[in-house]
C-alpha atoms as a PDB file:
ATOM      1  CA  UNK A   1     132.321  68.875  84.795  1.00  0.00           C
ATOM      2  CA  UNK A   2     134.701  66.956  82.702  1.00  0.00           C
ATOM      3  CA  UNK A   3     134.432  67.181  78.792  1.00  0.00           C
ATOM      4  CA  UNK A   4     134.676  63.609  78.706  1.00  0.00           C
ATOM      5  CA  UNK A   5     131.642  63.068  80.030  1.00  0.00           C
ATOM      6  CA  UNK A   6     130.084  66.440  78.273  1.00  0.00           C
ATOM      7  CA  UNK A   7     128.105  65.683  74.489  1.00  0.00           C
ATOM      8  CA  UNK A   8     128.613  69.065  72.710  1.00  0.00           C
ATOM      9  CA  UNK A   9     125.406  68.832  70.700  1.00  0.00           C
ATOM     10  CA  UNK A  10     123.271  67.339  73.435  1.00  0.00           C
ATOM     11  CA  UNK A  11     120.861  69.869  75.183  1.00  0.00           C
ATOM     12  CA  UNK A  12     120.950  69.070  78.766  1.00  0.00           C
ATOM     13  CA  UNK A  13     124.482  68.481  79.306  1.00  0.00           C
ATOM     14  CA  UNK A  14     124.744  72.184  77.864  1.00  0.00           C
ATOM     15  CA  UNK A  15     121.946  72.989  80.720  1.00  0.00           C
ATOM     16  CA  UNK A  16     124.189  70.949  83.053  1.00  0.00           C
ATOM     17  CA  UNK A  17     127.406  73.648  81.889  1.00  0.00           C
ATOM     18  CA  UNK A  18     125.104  76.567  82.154  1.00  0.00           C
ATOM     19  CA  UNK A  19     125.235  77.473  78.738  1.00  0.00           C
ATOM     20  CA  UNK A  20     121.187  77.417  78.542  1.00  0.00           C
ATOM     21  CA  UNK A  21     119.490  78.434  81.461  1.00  0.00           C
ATOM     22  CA  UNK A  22     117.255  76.329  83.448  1.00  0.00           C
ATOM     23  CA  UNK A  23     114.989  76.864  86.491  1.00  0.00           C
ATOM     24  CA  UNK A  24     116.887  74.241  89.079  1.00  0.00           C
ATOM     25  CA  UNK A  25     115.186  72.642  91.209  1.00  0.00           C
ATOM     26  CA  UNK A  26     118.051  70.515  92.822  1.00  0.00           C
ATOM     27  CA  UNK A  27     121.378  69.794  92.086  1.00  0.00           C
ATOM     28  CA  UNK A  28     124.603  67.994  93.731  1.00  0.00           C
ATOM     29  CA  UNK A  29     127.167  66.453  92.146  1.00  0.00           C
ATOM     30  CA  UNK A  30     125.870  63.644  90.697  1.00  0.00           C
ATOM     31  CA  UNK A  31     122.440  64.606  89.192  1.00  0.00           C
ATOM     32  CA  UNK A  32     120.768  68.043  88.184  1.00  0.00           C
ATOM     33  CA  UNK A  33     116.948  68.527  88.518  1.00  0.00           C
ATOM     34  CA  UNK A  34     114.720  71.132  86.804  1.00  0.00           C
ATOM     35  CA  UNK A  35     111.511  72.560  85.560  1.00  0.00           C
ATOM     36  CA  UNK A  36     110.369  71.334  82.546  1.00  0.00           C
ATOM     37  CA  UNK A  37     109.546  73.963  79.967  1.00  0.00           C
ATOM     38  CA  UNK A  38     106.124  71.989  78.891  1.00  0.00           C
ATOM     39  CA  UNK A  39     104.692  70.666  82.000  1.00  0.00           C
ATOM     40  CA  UNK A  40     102.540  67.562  81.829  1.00  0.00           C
ATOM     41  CA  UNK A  41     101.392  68.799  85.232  1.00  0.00           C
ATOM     42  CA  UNK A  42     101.366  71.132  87.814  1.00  0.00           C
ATOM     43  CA  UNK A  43     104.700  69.928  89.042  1.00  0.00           C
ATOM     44  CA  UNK A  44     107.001  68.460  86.314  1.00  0.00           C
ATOM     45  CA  UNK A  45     110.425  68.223  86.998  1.00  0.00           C
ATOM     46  CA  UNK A  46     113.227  66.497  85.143  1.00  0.00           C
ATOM     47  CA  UNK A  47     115.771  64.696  87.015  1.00  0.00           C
ATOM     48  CA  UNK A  48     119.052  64.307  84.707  1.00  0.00           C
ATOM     49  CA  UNK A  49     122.722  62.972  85.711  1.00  0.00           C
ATOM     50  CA  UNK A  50     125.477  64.968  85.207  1.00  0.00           C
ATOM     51  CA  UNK A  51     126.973  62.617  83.185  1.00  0.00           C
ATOM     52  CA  UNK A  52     126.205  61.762  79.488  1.00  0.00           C
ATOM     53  CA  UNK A  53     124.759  58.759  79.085  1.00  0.00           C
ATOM     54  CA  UNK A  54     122.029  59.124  76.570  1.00  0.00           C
ATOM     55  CA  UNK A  55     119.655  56.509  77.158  1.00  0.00           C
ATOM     56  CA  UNK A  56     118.687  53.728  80.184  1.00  0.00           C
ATOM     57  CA  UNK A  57     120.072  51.327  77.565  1.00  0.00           C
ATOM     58  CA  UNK A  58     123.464  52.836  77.791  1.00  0.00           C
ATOM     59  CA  UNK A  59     123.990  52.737  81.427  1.00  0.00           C
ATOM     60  CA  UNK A  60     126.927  50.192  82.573  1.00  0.00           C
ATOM     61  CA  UNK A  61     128.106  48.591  85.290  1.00  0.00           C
ATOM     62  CA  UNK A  62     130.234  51.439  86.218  1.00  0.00           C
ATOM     63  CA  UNK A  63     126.682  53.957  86.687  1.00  0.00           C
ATOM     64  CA  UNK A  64     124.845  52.026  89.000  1.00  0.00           C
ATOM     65  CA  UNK A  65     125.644  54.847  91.563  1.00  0.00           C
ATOM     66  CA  UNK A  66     124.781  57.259  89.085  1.00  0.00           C
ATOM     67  CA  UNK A  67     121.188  54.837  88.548  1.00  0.00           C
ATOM     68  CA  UNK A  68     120.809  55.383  92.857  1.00  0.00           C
ATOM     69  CA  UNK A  69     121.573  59.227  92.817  1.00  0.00           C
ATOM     70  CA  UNK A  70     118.777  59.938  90.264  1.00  0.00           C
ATOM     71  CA  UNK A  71     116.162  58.055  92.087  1.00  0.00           C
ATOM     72  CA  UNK A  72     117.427  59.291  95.775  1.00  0.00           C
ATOM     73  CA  UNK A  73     116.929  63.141  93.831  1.00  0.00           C
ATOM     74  CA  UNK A  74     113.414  62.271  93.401  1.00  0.00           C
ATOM     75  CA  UNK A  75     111.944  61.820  96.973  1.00  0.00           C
ATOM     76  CA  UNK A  76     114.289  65.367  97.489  1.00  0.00           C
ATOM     77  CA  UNK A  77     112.702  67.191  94.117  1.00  0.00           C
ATOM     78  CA  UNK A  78     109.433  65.357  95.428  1.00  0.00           C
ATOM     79  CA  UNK A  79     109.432  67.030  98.805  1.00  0.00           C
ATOM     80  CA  UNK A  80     110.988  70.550  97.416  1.00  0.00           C
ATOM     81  CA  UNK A  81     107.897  70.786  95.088  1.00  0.00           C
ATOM     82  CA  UNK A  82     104.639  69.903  97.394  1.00  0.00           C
ATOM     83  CA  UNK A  83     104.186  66.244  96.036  1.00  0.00           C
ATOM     84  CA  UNK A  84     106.211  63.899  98.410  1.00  0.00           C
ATOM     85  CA  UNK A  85     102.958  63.005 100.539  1.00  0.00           C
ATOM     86  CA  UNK A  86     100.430  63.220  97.924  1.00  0.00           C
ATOM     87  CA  UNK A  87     102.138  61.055  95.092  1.00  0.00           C
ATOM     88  CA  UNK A  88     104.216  61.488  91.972  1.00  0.00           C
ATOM     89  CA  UNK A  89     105.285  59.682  88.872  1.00  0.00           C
ATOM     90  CA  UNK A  90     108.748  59.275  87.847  1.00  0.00           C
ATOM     91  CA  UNK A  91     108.861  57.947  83.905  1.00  0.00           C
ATOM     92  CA  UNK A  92     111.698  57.584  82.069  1.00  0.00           C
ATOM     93  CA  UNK A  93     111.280  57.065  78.269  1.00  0.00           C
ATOM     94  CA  UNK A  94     114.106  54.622  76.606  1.00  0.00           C
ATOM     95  CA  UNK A  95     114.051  55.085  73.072  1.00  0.00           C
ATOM     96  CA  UNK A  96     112.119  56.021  70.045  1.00  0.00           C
ATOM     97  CA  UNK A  97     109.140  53.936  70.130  1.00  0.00           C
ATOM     98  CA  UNK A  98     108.961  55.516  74.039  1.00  0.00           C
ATOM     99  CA  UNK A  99     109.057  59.018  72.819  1.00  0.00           C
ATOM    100  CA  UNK A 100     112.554  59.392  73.811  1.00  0.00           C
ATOM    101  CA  UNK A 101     113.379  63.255  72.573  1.00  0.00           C
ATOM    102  CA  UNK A 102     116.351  64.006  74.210  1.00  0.00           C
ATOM    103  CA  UNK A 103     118.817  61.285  74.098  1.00  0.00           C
ATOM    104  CA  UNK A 104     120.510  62.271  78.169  1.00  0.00           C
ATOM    105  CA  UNK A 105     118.627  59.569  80.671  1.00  0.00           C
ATOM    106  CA  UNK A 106     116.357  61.770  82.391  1.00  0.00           C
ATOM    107  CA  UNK A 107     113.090  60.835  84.695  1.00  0.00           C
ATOM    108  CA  UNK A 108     109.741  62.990  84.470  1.00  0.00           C
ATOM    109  CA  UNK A 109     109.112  63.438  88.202  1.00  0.00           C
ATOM    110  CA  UNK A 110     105.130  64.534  87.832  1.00  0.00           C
ATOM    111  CA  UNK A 111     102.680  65.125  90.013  1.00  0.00           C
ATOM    112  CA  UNK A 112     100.211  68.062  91.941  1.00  0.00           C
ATOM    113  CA  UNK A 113      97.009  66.053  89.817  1.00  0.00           C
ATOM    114  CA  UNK A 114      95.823  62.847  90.154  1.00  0.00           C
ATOM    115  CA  UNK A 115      97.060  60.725  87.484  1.00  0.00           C
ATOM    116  CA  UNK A 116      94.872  57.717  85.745  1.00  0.00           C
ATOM    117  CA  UNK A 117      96.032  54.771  84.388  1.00  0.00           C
ATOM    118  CA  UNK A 118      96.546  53.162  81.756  1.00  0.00           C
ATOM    119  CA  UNK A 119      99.151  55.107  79.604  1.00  0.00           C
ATOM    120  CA  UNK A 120      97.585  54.186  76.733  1.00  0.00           C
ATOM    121  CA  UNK A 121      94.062  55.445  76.467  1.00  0.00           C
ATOM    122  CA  UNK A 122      91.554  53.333  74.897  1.00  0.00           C
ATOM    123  CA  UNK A 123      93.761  50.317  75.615  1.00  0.00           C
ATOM    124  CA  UNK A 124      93.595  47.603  78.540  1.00  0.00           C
ATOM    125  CA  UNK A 125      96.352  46.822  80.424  1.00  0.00           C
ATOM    126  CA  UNK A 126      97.477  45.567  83.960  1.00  0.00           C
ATOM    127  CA  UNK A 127      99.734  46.992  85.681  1.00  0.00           C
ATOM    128  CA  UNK A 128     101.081  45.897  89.821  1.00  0.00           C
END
């Protein structure tokens, strides 16, 4: 992977170089799925791109294929761990207020549980 597109001090694009080990899920050239050390559920997987762009307000123009190869990962990483015809949840969290804690894009592919809904307990909302 190019430097250029490497952040030193960022955590997964030093999982992406191999300099902290990770239990990979899927990888190709574009984007780099694997377990997540916390698991929200029995099968929580983050999906990552290669490339640092640290948040889904970052992305330009030039990453819309980047944008496709994450979500094209997830129906793979979906089928690889049991969840494909059952259901999952891909979130991404953009910033702060979202609970953003690594600033690399990366979705939460989750699923093996049924899942309510709202995300905010307590609170109505609609959602379609």
């Amino acid at each position: 992977m190019s430097t250029l597109h490497h952040h030193p001090d960022c955590l997964f694009c030093r999982i992406v170089q191999g300099e902290i080990p990770a239990t990979v899920v899927y990888r190709n050239d574009h984007v780099l799925a694997f377990r997540d050390i916390t698991p929200a559920a029995p099968q929580h997987v983050l999906i990552i791109p290669v490339k640092h762009i640290a948040s889904l307000s970052d992305l330009e123009p030039e990453d819309l294929d980047i944008a496709g190869h994450i979500l094209l990962a997830a129906q793979v990483v979906a089928e690889k761990t049991g969840v494909l015809s059952s259901g999952y949840r891909l979130v991404f969290n953009n910033g702060t207020d979202a609970l953003q804690s690594v600033f690399h894009i990366h979705g939460h592919l989750i699923g093996g549980k049924r899942m309510g809904w709202p995300p905010f307990p307590g609170e109505a909302a609609q959602h379609g």
